[in-house]
Protein backbone atom coordinates (compact mmCIF):
# COMPACT_ATOMS: atom_id res chain seq x y z
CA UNK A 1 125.87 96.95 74.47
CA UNK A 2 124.01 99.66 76.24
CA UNK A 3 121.28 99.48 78.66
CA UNK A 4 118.29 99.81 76.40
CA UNK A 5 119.62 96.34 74.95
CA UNK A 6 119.69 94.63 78.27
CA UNK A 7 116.42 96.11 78.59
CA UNK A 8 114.81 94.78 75.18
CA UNK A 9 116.93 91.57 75.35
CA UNK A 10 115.54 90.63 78.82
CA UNK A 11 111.70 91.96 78.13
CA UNK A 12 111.77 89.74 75.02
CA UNK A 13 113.31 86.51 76.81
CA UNK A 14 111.53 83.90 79.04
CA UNK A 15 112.86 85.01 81.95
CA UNK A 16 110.85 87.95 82.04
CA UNK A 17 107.97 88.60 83.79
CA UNK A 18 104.54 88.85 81.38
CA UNK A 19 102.21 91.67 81.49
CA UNK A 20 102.32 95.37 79.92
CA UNK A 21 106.08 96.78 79.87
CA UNK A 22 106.82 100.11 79.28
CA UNK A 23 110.71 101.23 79.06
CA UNK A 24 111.53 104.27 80.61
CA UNK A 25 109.17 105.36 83.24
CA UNK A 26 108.96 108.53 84.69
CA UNK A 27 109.54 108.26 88.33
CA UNK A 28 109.06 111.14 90.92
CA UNK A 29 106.23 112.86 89.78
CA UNK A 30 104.27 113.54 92.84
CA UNK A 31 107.56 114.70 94.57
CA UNK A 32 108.28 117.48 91.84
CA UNK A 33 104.74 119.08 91.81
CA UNK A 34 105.06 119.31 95.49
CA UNK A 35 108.79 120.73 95.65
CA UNK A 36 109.45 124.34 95.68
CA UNK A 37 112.16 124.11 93.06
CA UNK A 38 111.39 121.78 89.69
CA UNK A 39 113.37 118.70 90.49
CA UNK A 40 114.09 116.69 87.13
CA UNK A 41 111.89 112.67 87.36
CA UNK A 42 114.03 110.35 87.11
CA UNK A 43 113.51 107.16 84.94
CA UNK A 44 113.00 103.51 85.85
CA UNK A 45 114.29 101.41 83.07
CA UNK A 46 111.66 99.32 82.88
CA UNK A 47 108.26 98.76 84.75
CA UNK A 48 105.96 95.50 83.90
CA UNK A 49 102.15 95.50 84.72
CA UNK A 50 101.94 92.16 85.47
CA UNK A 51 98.67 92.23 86.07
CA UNK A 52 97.65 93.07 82.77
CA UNK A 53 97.93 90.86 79.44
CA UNK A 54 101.46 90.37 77.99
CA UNK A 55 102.49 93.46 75.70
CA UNK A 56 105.49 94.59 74.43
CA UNK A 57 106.58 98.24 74.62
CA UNK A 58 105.09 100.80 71.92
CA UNK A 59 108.36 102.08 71.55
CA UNK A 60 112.20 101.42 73.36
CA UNK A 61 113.90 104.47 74.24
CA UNK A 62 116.11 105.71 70.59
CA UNK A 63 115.68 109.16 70.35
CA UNK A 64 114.41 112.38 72.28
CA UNK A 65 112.10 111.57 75.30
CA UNK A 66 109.24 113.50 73.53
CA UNK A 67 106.83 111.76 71.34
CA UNK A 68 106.22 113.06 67.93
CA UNK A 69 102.64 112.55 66.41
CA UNK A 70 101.50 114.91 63.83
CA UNK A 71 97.98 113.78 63.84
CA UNK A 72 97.67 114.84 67.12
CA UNK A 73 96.05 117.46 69.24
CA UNK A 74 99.83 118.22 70.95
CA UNK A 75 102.17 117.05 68.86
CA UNK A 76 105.04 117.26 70.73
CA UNK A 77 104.54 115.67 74.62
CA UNK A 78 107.07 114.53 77.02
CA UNK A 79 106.64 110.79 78.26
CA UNK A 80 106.70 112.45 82.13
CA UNK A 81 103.39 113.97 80.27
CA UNK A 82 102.14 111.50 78.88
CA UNK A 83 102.69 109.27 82.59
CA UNK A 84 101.48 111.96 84.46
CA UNK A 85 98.16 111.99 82.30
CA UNK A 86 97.96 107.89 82.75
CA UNK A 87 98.21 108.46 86.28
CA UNK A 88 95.45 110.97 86.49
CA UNK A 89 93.16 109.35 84.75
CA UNK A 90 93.40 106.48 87.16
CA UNK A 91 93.26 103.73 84.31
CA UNK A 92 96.28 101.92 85.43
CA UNK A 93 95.75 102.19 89.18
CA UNK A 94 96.01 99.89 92.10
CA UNK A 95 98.32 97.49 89.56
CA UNK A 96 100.87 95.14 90.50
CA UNK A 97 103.98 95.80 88.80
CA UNK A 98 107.74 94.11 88.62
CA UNK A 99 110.57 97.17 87.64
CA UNK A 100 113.80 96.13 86.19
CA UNK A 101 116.84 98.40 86.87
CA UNK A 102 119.87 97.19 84.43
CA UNK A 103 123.60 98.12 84.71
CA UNK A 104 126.01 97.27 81.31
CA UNK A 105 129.02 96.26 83.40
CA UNK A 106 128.75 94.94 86.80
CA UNK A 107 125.96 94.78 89.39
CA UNK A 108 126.58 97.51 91.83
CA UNK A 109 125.36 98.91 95.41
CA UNK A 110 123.85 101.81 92.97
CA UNK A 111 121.41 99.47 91.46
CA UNK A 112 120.48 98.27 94.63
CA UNK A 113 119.98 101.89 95.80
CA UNK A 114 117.91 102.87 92.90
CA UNK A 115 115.91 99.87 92.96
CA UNK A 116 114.46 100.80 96.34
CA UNK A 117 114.14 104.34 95.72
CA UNK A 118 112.35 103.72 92.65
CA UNK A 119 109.87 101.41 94.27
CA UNK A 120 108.97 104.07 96.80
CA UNK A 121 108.46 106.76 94.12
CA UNK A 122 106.59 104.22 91.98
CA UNK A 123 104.06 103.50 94.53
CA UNK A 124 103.72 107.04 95.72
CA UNK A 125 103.31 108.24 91.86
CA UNK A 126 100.84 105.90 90.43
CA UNK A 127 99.65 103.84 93.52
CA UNK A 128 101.04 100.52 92.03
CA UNK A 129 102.01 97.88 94.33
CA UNK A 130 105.74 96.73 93.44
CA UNK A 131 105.89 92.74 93.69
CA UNK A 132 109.28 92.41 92.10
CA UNK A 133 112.65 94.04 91.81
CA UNK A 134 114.78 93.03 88.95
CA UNK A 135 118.26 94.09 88.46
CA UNK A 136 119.93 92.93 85.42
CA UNK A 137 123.42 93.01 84.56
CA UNK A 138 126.18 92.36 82.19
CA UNK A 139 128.57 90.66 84.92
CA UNK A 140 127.69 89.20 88.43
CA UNK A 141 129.23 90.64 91.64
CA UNK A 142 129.10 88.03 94.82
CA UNK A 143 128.40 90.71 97.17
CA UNK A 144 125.61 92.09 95.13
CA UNK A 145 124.12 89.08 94.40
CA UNK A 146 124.42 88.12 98.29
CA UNK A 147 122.63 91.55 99.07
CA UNK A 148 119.93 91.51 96.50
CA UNK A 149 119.35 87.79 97.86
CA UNK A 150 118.76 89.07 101.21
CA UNK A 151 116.57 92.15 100.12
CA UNK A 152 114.46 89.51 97.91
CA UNK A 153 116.00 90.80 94.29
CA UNK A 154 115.90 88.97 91.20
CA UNK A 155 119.07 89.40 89.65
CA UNK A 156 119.43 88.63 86.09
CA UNK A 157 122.08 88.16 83.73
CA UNK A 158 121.37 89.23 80.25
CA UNK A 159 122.96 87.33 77.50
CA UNK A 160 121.98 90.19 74.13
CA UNK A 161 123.47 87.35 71.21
């Protein structure tokens, strides 16, 4: 079971927030176009505009990060691209949004981690306000779950039968 099932399992389950999901969501942008060097975005797993009507992902994440489309202008674009254009064009802005970070085995103090850094980069990329954290995992840890309590988590185990 890999992450991208966790992922689809959870965005398809009623435990889920509703609104727009998209998998995979270029994080980071503003900080690499201001950086002297070309740092790589990193990805959040998966982000839910919750204040927008409930859709499921165009695509989950099976193959190269670049979108094919013959018919199109550019037919090869990256989805950091493709966000960066969305964020732009100031369509989706001043959203609320719930991200999901998901681990296969057990929750971890990395999840936690990423889960805040990925709120601040959200917020800062596309001016989204973050009302929920979700972490979902595999296998519970105590600690984790005692942490992510405190810090106002939602942590979910995924069940992908």
């Amino acid at each position: 079971m890999s992450e991208e099932d966790l992922v689809k399992s959870f965005i398809k389950s009623d435990n889920s927030p509703d609104g727009k999901w998209f998998v995979e969501v270029p994080a980071g942008l503003s900080i690499q176009e201001n950086a002297d060097t070309t740092p790589a975005v990193k990805h959040v797993d998966a982000v839910c505009i919750t204040s927008k009507r409930f859709a499921l992902p165009e695509s989950y994440p099976e193959g190269p990060e670049y979108y094919f489309n013959v018919q199109a202008a550019e037919p090869h674009i990256s989805k950091a691209e493709i966000f960066r254009r969305i964020r732009d064009s100031q369509h989706l802005s001043n959203e609320t949004v719930s991200i999901v970070e998901a681990k296969t085995g057990r929750s971890s103090f990395k999840a936690i981690g990423q889960l805040e850094a990925y709120k601040y980069l959200i917020e800062e990329d596309y001016g989204w306000d973050v009302e929920e954290q979700i972490l979902l995992s595999k296998d519970r840890d105590e600690i984790i779950d005692s942490v992510c309590s405190e810090k106002d988590y939602r942590v979910v185990n995924v069940d992908t039968k």
